[in-house]
N, C-alpha and C. Protein backbone atom coordinates (compact mmCIF):
# COMPACT_ATOMS: atom_id res chain seq x y z
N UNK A 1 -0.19 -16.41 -37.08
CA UNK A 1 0.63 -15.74 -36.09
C UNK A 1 -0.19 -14.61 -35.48
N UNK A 2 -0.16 -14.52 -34.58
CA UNK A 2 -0.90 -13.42 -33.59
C UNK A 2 -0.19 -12.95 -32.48
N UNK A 3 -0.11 -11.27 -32.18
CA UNK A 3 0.60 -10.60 -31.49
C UNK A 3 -0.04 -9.86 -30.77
N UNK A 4 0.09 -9.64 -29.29
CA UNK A 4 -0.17 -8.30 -28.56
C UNK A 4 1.17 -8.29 -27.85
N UNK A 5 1.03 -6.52 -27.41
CA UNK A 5 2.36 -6.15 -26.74
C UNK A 5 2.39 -6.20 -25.77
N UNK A 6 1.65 -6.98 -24.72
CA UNK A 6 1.84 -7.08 -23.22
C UNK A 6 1.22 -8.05 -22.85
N UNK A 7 1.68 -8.81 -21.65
CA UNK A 7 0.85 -10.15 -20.91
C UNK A 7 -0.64 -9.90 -20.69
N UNK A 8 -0.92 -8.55 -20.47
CA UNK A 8 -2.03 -8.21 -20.25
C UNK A 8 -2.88 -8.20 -20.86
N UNK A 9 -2.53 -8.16 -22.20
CA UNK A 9 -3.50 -7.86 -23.47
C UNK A 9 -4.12 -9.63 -23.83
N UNK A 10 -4.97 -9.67 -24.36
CA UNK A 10 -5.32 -11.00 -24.97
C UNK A 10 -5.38 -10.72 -26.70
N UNK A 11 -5.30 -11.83 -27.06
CA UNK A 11 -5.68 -12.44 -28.64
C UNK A 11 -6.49 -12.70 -29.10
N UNK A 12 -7.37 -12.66 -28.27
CA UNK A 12 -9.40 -13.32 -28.85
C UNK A 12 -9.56 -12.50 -30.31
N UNK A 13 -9.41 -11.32 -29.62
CA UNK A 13 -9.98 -10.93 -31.31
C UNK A 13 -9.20 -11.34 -32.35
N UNK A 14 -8.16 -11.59 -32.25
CA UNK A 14 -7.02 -11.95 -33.50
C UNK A 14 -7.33 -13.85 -33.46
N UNK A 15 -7.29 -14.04 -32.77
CA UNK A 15 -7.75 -15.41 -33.17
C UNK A 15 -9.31 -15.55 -33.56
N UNK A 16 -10.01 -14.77 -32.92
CA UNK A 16 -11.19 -14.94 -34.21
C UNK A 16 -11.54 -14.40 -35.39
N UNK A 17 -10.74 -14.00 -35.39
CA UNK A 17 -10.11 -13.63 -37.29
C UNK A 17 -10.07 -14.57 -37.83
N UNK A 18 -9.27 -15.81 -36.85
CA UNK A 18 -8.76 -16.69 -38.25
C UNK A 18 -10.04 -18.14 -38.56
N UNK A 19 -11.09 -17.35 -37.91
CA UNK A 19 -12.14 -18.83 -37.72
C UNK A 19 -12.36 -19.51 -39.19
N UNK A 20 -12.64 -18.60 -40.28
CA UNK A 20 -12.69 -19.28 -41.73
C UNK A 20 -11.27 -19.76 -41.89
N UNK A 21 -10.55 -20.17 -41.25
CA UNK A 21 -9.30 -20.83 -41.58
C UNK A 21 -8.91 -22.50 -40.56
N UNK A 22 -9.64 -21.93 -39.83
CA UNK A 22 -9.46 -23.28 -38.82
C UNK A 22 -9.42 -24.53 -38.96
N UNK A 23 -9.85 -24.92 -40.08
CA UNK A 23 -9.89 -26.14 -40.97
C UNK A 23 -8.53 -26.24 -41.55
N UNK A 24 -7.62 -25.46 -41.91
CA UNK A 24 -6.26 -25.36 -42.65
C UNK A 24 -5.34 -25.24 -41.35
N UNK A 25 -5.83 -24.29 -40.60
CA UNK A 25 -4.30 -23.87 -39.74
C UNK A 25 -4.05 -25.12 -39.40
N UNK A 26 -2.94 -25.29 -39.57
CA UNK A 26 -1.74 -26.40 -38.20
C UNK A 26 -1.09 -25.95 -37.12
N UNK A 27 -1.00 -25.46 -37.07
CA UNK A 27 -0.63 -24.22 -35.70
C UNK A 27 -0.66 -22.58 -35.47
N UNK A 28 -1.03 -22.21 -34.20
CA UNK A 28 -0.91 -21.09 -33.85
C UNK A 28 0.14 -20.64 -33.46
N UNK A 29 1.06 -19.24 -33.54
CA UNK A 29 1.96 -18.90 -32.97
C UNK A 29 1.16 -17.71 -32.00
N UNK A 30 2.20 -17.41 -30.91
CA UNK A 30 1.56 -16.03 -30.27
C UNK A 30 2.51 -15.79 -29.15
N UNK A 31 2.66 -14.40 -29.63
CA UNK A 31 3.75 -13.63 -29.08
C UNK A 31 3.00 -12.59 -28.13
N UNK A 32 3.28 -12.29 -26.96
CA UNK A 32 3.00 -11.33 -25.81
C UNK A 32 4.15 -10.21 -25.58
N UNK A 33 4.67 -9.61 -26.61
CA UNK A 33 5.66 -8.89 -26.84
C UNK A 33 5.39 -7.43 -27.94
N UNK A 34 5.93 -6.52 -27.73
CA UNK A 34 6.34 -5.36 -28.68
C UNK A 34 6.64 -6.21 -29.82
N UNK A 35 6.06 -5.07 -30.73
CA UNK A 35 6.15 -5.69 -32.02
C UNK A 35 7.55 -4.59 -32.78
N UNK A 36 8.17 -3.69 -31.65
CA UNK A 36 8.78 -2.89 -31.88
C UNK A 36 10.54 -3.49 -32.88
N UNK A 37 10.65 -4.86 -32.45
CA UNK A 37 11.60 -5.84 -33.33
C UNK A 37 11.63 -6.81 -33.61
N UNK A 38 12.32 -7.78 -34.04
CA UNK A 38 11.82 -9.09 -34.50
C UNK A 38 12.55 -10.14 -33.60
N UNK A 39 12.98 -9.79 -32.28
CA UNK A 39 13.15 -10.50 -31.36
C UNK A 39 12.10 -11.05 -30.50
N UNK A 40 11.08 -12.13 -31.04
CA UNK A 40 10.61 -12.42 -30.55
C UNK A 40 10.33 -14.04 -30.63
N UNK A 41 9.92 -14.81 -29.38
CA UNK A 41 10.25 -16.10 -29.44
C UNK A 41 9.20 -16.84 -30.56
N UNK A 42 7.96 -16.55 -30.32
CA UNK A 42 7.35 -17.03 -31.43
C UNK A 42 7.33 -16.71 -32.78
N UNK A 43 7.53 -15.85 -33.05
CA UNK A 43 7.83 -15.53 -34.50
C UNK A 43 8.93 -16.51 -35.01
N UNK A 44 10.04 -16.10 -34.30
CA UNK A 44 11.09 -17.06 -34.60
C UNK A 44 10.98 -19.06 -35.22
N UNK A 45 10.15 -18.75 -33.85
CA UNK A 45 9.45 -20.42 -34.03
C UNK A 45 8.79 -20.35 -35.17
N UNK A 46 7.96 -19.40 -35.74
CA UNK A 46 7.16 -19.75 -36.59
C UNK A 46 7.68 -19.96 -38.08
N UNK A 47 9.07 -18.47 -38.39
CA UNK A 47 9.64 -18.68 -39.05
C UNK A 47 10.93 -19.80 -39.15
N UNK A 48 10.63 -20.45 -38.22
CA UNK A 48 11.87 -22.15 -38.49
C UNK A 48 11.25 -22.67 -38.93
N UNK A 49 9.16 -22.97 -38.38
CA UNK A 49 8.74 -23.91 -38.81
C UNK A 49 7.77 -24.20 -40.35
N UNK A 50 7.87 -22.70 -40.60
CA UNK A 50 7.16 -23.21 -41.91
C UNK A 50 8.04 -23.68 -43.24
N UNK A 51 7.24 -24.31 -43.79
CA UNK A 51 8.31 -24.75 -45.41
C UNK A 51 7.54 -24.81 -46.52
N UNK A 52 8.12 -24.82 -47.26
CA UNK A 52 7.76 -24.47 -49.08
C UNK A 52 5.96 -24.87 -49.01
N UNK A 53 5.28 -24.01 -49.65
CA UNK A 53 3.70 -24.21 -49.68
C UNK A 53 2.98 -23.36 -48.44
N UNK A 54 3.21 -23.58 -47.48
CA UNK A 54 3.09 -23.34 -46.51
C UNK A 54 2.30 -21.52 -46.51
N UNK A 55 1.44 -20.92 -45.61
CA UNK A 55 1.06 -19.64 -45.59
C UNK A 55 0.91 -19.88 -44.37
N UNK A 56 1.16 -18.01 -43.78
CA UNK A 56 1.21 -17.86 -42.76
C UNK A 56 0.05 -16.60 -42.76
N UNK A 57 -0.98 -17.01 -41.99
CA UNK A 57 -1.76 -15.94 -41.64
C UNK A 57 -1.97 -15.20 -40.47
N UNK A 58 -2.38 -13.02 -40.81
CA UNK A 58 -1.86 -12.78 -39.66
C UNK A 58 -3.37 -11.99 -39.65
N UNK A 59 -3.83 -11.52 -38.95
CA UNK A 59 -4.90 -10.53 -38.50
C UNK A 59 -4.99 -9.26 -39.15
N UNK A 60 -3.78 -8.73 -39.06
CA UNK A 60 -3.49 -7.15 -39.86
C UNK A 60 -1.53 -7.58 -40.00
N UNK A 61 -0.95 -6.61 -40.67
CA UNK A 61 0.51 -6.55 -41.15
C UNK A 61 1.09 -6.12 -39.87
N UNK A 62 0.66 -5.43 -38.90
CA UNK A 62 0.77 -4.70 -37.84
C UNK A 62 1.19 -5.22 -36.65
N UNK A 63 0.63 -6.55 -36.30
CA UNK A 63 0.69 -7.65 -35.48
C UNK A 63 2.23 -8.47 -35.91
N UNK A 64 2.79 -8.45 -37.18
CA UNK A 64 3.86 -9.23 -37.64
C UNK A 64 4.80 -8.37 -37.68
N UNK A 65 5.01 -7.14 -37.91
CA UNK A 65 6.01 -5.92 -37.68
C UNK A 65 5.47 -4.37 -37.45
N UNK A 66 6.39 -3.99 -36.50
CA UNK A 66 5.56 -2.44 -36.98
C UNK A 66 6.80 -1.63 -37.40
N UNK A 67 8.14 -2.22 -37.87
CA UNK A 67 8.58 -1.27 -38.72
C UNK A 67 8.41 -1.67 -40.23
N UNK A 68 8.64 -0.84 -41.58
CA UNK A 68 8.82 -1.28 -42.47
C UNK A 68 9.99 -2.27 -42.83
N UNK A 69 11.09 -1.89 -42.63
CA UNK A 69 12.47 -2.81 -42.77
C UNK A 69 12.70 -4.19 -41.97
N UNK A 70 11.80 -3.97 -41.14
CA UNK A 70 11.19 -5.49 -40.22
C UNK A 70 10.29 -6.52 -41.20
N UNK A 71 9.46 -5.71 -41.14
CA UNK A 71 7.80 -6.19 -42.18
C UNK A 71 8.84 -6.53 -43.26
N UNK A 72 9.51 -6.23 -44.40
CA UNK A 72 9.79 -6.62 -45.61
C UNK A 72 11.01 -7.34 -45.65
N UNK A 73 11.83 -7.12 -44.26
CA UNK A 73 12.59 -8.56 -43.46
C UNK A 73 11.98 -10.18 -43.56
N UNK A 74 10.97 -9.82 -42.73
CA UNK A 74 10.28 -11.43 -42.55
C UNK A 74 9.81 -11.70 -43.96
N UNK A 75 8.95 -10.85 -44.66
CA UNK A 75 8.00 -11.14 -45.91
C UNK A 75 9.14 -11.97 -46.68
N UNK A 76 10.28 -11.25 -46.82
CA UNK A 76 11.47 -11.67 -47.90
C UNK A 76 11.69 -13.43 -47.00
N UNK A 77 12.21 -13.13 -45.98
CA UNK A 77 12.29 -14.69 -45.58
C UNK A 77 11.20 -15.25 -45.97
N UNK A 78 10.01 -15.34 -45.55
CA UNK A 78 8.88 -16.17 -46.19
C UNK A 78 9.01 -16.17 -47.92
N UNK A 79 9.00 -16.02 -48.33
CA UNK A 79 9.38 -15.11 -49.91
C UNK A 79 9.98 -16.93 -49.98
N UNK A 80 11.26 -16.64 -50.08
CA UNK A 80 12.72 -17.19 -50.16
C UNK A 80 12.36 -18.39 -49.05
N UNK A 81 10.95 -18.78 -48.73
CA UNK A 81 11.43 -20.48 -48.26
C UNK A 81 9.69 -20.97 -49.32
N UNK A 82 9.31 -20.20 -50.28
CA UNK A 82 8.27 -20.20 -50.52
C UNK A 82 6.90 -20.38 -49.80
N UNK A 83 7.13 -19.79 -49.03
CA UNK A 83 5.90 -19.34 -48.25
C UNK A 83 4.91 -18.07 -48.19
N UNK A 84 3.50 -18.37 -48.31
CA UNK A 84 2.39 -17.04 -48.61
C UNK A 84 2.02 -16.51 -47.60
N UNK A 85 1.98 -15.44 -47.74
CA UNK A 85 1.23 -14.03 -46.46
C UNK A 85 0.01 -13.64 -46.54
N UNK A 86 -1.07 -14.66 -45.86
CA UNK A 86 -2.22 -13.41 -45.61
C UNK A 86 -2.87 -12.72 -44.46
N UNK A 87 -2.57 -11.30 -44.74
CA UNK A 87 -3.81 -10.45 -43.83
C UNK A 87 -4.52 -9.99 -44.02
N UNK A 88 -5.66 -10.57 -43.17
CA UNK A 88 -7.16 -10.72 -43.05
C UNK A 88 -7.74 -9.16 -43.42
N UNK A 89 -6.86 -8.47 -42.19
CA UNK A 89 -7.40 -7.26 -42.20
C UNK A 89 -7.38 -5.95 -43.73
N UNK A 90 -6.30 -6.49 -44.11
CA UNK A 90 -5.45 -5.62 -45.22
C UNK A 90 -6.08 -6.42 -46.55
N UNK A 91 -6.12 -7.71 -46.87
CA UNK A 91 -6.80 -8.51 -47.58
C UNK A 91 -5.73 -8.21 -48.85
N UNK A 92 -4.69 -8.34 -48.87
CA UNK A 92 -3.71 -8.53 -49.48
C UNK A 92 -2.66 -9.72 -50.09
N UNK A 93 -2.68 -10.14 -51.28
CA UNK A 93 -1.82 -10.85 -51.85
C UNK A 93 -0.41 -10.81 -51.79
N UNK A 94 0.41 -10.98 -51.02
CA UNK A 94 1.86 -10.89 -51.61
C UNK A 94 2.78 -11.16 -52.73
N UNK A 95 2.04 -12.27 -52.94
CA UNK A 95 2.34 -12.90 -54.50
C UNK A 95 2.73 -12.37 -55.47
N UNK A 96 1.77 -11.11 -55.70
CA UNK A 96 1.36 -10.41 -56.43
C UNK A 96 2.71 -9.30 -56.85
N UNK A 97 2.82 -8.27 -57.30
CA UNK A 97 3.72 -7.12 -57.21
C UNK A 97 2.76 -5.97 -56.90
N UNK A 98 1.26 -5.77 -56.81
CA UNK A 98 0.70 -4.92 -56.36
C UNK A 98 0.29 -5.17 -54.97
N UNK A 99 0.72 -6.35 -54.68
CA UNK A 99 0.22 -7.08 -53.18
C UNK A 99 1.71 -6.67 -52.06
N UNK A 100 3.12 -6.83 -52.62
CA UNK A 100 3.85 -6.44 -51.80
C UNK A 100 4.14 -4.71 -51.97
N UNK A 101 3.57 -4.16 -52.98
CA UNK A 101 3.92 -2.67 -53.23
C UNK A 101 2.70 -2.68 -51.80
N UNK A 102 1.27 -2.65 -51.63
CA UNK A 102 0.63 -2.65 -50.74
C UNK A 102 0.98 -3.01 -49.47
N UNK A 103 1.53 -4.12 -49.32
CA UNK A 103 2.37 -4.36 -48.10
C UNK A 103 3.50 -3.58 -47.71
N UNK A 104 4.10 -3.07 -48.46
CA UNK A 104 5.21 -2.09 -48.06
C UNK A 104 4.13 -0.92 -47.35
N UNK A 105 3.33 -0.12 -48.46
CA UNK A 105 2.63 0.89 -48.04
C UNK A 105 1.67 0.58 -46.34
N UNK A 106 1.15 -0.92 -45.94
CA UNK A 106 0.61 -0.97 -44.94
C UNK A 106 2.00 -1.00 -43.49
N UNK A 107 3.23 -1.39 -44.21
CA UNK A 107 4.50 -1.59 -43.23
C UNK A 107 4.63 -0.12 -42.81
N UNK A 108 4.42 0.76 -43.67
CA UNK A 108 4.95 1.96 -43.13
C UNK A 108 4.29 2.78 -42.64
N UNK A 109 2.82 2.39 -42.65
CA UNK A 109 2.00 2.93 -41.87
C UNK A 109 1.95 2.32 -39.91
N UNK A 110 1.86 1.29 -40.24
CA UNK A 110 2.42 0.75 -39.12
C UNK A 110 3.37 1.61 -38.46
N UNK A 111 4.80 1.27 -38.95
CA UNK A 111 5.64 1.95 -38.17
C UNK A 111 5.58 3.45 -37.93
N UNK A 112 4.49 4.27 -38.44
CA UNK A 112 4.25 5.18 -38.50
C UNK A 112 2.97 5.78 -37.19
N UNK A 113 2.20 4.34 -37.09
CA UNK A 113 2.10 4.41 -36.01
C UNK A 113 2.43 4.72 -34.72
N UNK A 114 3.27 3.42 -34.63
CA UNK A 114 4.15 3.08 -33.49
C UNK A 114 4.81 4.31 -33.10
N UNK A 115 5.48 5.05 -34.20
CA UNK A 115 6.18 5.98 -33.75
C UNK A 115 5.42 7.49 -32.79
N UNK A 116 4.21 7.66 -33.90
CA UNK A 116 3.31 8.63 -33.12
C UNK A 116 2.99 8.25 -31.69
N UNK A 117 2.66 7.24 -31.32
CA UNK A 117 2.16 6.58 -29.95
C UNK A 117 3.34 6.98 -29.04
N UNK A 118 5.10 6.47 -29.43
CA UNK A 118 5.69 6.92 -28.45
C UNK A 118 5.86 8.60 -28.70
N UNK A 119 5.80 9.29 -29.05
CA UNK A 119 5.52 10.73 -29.44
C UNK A 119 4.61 11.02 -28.40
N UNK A 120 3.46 10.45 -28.67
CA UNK A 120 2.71 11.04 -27.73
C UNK A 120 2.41 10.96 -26.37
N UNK A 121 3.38 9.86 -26.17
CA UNK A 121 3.51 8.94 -24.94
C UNK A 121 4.91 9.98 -24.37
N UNK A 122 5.77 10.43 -24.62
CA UNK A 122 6.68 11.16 -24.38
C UNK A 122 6.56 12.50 -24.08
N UNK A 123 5.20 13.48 -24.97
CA UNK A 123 4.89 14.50 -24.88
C UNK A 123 4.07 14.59 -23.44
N UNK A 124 3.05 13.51 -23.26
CA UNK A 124 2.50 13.31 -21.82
C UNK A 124 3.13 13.74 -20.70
N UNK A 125 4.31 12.70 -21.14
CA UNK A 125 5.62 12.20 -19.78
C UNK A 125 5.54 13.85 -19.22
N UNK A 126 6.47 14.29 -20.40
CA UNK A 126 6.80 15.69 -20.18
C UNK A 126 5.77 16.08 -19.51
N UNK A 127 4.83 16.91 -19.78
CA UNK A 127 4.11 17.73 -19.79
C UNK A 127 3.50 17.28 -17.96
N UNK A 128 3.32 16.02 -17.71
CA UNK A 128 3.02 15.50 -16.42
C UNK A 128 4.44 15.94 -15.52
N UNK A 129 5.81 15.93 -16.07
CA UNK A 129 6.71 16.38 -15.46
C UNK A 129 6.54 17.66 -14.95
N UNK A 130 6.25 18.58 -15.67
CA UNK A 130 6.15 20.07 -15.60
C UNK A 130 5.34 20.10 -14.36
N UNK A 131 3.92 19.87 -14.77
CA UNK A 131 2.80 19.89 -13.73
C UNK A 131 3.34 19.21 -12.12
N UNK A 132 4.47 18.44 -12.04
CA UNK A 132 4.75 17.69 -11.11
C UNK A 132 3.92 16.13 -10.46
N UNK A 133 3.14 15.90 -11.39
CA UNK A 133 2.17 14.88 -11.06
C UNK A 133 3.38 13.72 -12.16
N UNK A 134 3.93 13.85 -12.44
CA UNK A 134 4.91 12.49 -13.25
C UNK A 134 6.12 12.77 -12.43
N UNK A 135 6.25 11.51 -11.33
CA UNK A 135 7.56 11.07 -10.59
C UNK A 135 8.60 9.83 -10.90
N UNK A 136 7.94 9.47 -12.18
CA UNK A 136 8.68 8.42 -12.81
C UNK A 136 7.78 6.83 -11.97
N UNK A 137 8.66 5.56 -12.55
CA UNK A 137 8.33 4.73 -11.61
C UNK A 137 8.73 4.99 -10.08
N UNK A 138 8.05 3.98 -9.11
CA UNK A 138 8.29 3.58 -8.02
C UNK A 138 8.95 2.74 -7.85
N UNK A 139 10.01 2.72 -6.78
CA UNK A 139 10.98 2.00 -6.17
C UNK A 139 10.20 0.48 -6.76
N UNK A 140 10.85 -0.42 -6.54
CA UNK A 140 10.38 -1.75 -6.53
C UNK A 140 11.25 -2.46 -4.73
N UNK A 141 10.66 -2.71 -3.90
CA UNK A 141 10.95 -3.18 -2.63
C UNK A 141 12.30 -3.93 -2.66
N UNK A 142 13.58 -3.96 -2.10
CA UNK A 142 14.40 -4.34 -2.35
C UNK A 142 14.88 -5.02 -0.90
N UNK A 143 15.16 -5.91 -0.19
CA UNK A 143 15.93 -6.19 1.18
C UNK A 143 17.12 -7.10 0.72
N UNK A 144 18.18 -5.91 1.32
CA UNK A 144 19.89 -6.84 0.90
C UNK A 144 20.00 -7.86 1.31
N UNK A 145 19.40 -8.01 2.95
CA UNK A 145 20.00 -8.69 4.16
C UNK A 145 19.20 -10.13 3.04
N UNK A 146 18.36 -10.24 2.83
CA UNK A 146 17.84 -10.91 2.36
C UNK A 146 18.45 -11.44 1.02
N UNK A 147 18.42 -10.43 0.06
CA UNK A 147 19.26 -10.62 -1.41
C UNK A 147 20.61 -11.60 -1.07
N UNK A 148 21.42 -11.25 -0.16
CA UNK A 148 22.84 -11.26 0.22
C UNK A 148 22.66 -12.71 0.55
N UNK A 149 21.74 -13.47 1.60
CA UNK A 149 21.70 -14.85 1.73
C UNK A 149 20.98 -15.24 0.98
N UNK A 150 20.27 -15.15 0.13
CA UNK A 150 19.81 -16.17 -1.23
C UNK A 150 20.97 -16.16 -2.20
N UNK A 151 21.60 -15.35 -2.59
CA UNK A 151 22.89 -15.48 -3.28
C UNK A 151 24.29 -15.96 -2.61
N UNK A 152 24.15 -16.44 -1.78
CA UNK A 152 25.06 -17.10 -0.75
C UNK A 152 24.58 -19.20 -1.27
N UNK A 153 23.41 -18.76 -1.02
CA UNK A 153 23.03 -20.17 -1.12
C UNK A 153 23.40 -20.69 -2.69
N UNK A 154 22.98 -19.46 -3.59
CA UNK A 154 23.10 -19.62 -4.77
C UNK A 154 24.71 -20.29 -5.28
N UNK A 155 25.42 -19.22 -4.87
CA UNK A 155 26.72 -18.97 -4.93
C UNK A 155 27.40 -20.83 -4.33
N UNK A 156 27.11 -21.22 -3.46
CA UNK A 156 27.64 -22.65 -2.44
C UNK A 156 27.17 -23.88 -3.32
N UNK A 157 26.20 -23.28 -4.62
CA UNK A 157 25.55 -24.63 -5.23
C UNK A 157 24.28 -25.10 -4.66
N UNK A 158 23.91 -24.55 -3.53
CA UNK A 158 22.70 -25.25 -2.95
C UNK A 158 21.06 -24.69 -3.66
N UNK A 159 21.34 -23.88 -4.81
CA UNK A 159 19.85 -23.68 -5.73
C UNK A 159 20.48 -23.26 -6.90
N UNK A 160 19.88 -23.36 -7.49
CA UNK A 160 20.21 -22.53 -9.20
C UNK A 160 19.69 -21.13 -9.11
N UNK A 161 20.40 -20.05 -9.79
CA UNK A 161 19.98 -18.98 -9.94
C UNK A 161 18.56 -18.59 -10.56
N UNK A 162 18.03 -19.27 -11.01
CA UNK A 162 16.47 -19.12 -11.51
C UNK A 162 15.50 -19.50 -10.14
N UNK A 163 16.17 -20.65 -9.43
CA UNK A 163 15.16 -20.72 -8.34
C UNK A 163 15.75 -19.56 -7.12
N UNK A 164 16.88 -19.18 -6.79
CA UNK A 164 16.82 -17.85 -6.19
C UNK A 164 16.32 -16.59 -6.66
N UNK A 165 16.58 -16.51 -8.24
CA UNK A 165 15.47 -15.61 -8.37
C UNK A 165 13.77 -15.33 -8.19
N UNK A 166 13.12 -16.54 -8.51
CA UNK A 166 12.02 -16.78 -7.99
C UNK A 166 11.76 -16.72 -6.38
N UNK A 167 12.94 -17.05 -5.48
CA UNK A 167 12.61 -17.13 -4.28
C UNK A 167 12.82 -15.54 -4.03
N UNK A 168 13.28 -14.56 -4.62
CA UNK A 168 13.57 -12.82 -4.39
C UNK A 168 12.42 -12.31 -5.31
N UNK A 169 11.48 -13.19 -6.17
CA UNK A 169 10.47 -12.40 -6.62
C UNK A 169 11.51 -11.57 -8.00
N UNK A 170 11.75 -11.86 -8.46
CA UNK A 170 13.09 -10.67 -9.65
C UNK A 170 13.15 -11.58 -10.56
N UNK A 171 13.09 -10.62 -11.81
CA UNK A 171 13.30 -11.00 -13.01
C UNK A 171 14.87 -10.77 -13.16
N UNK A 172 15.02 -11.79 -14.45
CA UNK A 172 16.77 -11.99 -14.95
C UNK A 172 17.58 -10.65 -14.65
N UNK A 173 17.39 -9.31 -15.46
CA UNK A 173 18.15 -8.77 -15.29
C UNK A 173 17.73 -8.15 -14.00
N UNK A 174 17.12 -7.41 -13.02
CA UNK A 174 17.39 -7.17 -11.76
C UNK A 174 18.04 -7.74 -11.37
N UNK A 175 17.87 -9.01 -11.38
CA UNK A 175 18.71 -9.70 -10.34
C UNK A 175 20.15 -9.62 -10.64
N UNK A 176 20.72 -9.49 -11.69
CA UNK A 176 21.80 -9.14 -11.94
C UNK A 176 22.64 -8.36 -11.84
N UNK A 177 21.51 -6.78 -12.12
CA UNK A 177 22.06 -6.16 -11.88
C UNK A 177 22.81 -5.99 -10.52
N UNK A 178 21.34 -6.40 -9.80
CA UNK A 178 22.34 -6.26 -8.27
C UNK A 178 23.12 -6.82 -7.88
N UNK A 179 23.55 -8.37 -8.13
CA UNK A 179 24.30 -9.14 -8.00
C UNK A 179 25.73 -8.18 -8.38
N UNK A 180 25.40 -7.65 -9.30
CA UNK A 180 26.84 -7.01 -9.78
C UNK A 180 26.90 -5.60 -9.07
N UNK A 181 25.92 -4.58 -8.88
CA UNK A 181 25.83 -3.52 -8.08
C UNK A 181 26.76 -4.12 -6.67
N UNK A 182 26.26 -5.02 -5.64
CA UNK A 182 26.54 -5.80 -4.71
C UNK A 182 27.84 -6.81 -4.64
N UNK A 183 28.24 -6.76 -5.63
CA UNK A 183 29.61 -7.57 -5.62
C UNK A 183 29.54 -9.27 -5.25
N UNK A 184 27.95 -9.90 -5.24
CA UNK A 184 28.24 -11.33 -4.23
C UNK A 184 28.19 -12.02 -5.61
């Protein structure tokens, strides 16, 4: 399983982690998401698809949760379908009882992370507020006249709402919102 938190980011390095394994893996999972919960589509997948014997290897503990109560969430599910945890980076046994005492201790560093980053990501904000150089985001371009007849068409049956959204450029919830801001 391999994680970064944005489309932008790539996996190379986490997949070449797993090169002494490439001979074993049967599949890759990989999530382009915050690791901030365990709502995520591949994980999910990954945890339906493994079964008894089975190990799941990750790069670091960090990539699979970054809270503790997350991290020892999934571990326990893997646990309880008999399935093994290794990270590469951490080089840790779960098996073990000094391997999940270690895994707890790498879970909470993690989330200990995460947390400093938005800390410091917040202290910025501020502090760019003060100075007046932080105006928040920018508008995102909006035309009603426009919105109003793609949701007309939508509305008559003549497209599905995924292809009017694509034709307005908008993701699910924008488009909703306005739909509902807008009353059509």
């Amino acid at each position: 399983y391999a994680r970064v938190s944005t489309e932008e980011q790539n996996t190379a390095r986490q997949l070449h982690s797993f090169e002494a394994y490439t001979e074993k893996i049967k599949k890759v999972f990989i999530d382009k998401l915050s690791g901030k919960d365990i709502n995520r589509p591949q994980l999910k997948a990954m945890l339906e698809y493994v079964r008894e014997g089975d190990v799941v290897v990750v790069s670091d503990f960090s990539r699979l949760a970054r809270s503790t109560k997350d991290m020892l969430q999934i571990v326990q599910e893997l646990t309880d379908k008999g399935v093994g945890l290794i990270s590469l980076k951490e080089n840790v046994d779960t098996d073990t009882p000094q391997g999940r005492f270690m895994l707890t201790v790498f879970a909470a560093l993690a989330e200990l992370e995460r947390e400093t980053i938005l800390q410091r990501q917040r202290e910025g904000i501020a502090l760019a507020k003060q100075q007046g150089k932080y105006k928040g985001r920018k508008p995102l371009p909006f035309n009603e006249e426009k919105f109003r007849e793609e949701c007309k068409k939508w509305r008559n049956g003549e497209q599905t709402a995924v292809a009017t959204m694509k034709k307005l450029g908008m993701k699910k919830n924008r488009f909703y919102q306005n739909v509902n801001k807008l009353g059509v």
